[in-house]
N, C-alpha and C. Protein backbone atom coordinates (compact mmCIF):
# COMPACT_ATOMS: atom_id res chain seq x y z
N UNK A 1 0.82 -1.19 0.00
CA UNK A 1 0.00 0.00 0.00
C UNK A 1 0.87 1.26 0.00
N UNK A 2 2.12 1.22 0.74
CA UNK A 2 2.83 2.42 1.31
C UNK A 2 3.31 2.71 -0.27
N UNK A 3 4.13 1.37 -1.10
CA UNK A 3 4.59 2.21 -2.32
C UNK A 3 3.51 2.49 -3.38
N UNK A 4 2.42 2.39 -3.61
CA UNK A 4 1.42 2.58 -4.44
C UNK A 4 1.02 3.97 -4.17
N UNK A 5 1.08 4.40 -2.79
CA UNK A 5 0.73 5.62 -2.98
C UNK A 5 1.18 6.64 -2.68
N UNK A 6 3.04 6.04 -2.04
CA UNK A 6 3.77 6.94 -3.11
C UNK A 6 4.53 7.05 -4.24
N UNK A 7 4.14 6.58 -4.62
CA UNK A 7 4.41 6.28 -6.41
C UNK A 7 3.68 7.24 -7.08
N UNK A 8 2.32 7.32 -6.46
CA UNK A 8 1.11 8.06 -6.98
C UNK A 8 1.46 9.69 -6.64
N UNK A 9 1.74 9.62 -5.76
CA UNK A 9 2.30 11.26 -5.18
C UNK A 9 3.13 11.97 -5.73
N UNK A 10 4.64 10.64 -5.81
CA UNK A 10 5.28 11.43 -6.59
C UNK A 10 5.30 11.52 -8.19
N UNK A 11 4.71 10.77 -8.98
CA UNK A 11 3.64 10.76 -10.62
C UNK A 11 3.28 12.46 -10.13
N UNK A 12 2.40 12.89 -9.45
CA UNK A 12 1.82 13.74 -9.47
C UNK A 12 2.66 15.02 -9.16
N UNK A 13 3.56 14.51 -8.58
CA UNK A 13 4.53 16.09 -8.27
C UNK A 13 5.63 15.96 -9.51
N UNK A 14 5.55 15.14 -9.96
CA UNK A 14 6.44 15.07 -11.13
C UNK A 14 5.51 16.16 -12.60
N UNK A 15 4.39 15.39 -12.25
CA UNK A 15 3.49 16.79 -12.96
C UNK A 15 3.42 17.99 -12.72
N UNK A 16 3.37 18.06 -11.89
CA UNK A 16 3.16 19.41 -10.97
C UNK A 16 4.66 20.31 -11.60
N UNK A 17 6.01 19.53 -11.52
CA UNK A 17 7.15 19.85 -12.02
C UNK A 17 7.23 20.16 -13.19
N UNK A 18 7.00 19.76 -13.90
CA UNK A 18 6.33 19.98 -15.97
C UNK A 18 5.63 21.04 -15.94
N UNK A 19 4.35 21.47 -15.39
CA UNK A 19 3.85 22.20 -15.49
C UNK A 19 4.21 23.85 -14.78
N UNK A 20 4.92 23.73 -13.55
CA UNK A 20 5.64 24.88 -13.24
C UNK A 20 6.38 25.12 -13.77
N UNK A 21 7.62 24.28 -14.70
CA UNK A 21 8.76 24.70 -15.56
C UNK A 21 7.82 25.28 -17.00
N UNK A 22 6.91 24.58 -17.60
CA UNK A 22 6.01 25.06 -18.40
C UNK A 22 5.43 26.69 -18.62
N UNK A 23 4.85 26.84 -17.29
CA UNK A 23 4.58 28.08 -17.04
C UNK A 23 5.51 29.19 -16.82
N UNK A 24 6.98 29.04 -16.32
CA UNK A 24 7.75 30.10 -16.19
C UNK A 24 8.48 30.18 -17.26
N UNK A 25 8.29 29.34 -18.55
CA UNK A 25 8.66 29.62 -19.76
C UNK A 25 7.81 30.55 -20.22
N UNK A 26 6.15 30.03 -20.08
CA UNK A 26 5.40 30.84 -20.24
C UNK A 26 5.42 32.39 -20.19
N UNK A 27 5.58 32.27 -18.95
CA UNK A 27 5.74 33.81 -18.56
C UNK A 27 6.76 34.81 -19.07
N UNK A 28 7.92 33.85 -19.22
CA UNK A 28 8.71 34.26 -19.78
C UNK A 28 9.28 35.28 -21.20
N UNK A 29 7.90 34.34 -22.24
CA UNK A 29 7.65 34.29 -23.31
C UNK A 29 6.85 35.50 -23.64
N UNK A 30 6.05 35.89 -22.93
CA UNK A 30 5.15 36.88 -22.87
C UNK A 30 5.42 38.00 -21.84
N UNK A 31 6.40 38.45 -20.97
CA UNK A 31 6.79 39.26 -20.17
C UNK A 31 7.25 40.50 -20.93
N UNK A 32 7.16 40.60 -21.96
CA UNK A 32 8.60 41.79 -22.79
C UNK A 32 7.53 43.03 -22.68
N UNK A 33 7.89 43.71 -22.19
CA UNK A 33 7.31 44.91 -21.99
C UNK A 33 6.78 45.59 -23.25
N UNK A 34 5.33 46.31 -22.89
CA UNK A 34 5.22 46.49 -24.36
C UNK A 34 5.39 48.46 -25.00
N UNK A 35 5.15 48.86 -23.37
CA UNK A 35 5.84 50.09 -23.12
C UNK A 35 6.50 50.03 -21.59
N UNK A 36 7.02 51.83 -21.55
CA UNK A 36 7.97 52.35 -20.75
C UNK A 36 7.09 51.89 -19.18
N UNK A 37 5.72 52.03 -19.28
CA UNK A 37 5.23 52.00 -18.28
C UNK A 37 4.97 50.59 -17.76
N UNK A 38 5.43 49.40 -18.59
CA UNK A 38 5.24 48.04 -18.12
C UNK A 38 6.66 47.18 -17.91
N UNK A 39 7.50 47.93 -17.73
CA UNK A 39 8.75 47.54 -17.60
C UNK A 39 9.23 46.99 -16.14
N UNK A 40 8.22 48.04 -15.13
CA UNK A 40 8.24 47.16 -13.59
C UNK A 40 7.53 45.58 -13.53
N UNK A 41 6.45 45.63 -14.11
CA UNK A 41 5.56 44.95 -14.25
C UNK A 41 6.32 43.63 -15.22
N UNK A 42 6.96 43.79 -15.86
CA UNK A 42 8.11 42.78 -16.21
C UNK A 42 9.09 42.29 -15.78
N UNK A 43 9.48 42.98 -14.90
CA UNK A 43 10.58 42.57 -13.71
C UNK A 43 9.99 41.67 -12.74
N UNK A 44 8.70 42.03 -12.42
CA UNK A 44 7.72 41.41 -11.82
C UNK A 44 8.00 39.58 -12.47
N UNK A 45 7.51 39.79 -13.25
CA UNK A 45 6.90 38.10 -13.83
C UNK A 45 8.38 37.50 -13.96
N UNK A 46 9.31 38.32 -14.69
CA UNK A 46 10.98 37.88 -14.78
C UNK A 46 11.51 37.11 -13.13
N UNK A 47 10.88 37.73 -12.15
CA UNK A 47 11.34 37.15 -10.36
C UNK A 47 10.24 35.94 -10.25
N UNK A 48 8.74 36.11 -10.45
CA UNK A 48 7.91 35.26 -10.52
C UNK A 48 8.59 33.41 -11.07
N UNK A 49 8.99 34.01 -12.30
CA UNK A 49 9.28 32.58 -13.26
C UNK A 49 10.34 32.56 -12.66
N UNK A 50 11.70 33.27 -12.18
CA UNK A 50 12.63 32.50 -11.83
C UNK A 50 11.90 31.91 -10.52
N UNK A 51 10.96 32.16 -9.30
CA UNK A 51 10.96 31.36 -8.45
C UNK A 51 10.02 30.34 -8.98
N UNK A 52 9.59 29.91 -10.03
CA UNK A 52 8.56 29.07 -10.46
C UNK A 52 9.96 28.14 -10.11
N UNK A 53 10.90 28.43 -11.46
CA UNK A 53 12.15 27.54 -11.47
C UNK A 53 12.55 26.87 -10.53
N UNK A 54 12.84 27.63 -9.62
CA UNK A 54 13.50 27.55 -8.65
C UNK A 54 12.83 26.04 -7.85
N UNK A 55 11.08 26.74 -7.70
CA UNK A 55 10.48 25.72 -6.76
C UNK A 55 10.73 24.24 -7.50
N UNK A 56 10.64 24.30 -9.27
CA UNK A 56 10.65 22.93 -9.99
C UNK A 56 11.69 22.55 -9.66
N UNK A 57 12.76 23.14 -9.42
CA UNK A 57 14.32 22.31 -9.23
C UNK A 57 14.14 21.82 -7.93
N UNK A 58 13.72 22.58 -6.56
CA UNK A 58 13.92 21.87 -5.53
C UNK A 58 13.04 21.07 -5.33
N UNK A 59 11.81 20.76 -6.14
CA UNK A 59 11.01 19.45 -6.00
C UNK A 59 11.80 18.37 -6.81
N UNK A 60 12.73 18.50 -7.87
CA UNK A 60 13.24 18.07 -8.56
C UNK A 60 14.63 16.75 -7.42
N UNK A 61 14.97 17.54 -6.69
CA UNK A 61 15.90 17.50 -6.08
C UNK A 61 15.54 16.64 -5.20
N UNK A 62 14.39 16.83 -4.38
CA UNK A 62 13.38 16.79 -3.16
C UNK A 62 13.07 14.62 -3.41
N UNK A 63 12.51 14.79 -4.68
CA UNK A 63 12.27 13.66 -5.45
C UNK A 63 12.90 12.50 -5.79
N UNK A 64 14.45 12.85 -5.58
CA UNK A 64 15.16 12.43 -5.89
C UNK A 64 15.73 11.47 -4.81
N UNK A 65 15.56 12.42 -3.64
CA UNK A 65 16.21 12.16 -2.40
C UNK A 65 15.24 11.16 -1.68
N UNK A 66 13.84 10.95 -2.36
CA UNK A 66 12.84 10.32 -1.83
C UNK A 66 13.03 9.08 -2.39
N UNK A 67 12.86 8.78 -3.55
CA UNK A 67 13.16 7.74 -4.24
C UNK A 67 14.68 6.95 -3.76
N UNK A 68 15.14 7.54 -2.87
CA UNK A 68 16.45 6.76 -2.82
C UNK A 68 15.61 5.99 -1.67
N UNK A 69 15.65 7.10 -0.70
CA UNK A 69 14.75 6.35 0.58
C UNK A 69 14.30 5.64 0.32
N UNK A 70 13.46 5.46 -0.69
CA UNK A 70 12.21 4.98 -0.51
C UNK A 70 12.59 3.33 -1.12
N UNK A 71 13.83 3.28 -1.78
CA UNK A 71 14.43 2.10 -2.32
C UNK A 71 15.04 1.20 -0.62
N UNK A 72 15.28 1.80 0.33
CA UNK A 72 15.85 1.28 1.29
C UNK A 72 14.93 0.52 2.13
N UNK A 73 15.10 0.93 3.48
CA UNK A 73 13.68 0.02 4.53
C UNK A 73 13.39 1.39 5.13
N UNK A 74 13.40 2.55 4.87
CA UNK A 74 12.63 3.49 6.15
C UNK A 74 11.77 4.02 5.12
N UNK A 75 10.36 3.52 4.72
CA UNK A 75 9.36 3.85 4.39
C UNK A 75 8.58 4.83 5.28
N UNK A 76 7.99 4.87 6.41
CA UNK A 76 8.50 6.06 6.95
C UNK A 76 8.89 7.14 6.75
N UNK A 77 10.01 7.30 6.90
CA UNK A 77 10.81 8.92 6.74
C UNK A 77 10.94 9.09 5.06
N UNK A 78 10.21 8.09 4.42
CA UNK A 78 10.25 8.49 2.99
C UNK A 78 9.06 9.25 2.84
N UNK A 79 7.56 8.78 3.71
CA UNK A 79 6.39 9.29 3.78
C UNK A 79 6.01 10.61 4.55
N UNK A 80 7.16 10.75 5.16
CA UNK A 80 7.12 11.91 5.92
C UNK A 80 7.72 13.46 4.89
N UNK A 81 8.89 12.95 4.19
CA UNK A 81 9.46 13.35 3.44
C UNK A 81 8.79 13.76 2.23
N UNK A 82 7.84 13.10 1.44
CA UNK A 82 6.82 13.25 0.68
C UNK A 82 5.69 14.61 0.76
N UNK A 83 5.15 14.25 2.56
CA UNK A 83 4.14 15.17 3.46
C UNK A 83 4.85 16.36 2.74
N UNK A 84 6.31 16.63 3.51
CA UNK A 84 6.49 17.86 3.73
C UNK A 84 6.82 18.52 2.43
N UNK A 85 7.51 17.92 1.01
CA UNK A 85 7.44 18.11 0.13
C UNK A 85 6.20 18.77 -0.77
N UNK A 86 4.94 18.18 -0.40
CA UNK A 86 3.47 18.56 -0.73
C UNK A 86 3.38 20.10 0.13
N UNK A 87 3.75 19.87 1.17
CA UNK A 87 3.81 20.98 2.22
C UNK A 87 4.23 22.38 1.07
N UNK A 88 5.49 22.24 1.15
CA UNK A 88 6.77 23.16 0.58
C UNK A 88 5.93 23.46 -1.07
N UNK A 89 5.33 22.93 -1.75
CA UNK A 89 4.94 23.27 -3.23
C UNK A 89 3.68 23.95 -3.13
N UNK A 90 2.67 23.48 -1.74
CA UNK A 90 1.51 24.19 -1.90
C UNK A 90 2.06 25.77 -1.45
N UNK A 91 2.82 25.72 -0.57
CA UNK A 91 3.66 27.07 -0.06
C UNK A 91 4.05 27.80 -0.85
N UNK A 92 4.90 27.30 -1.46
CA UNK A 92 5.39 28.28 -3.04
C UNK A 92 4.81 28.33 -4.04
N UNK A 93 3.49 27.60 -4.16
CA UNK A 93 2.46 27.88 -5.05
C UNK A 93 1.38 28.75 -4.77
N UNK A 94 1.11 29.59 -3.37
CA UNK A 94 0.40 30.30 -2.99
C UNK A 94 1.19 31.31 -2.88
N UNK A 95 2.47 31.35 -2.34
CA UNK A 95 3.39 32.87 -2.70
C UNK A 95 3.73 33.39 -4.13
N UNK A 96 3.98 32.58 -4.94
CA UNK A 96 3.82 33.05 -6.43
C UNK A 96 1.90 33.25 -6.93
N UNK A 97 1.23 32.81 -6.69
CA UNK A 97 0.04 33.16 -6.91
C UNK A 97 -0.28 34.64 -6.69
N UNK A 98 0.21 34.79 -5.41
CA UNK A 98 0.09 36.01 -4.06
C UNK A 98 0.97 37.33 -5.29
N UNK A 99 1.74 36.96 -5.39
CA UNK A 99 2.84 37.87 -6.07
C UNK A 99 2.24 38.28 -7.44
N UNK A 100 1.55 37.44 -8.16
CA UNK A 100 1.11 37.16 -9.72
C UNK A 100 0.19 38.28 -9.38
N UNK A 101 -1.01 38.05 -8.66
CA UNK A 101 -1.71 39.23 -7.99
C UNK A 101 -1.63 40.17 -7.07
N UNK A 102 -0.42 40.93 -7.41
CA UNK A 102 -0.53 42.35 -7.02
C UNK A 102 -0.45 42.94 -8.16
């Protein structure tokens, strides 16, 4: 049961990873100021997408370190590890949200 569903967790934060690197291309792509007066407002989304990045790499990382665990016997501290991982993305997915809207 324990690896089925995290297998399933991390499938899903692996998505979650695609789609945040996705989007700060996005943003990226479409940030270029189109006048003098949107040039803050581009700096804006330019800090936004790098912390999109940022968060995809350290789930990237995060994932990595789980899967090792999770190859050993402390299932456990692999599930705990997972928690707080979910923790840490909903976190930086509500501070970049937060930021997107001002």
């Amino acid at each position: 049961m324990y690896s089925k569903s995290a297998n399933e967790i991390i499938r899903e934060l692996n998505g979650l990873i695609v789609n945040t690197k996705e989007t700060a291309e996005y943003i990226r792509l479409n940030s270029e100021p189109a006048s003098e007066s949107d040039v803050p407002y581009s700096k804006l989304w330019g800090y936004i997408a790098d912390k999109a990045d940022s968060m995809a790499d350290r789930l990237t990382e995060a994932i990595d370190r789980i899967t090792t665990l999770e190859r050993g016997s402390d299932e456990i501290t692999a599930m705990l590890m997972i928690l707080k991982l979910v923790e840490y993305a909903v976190f930086q997915s509500d501070i970049i949200a937060f930021q997107g809207d001002l």
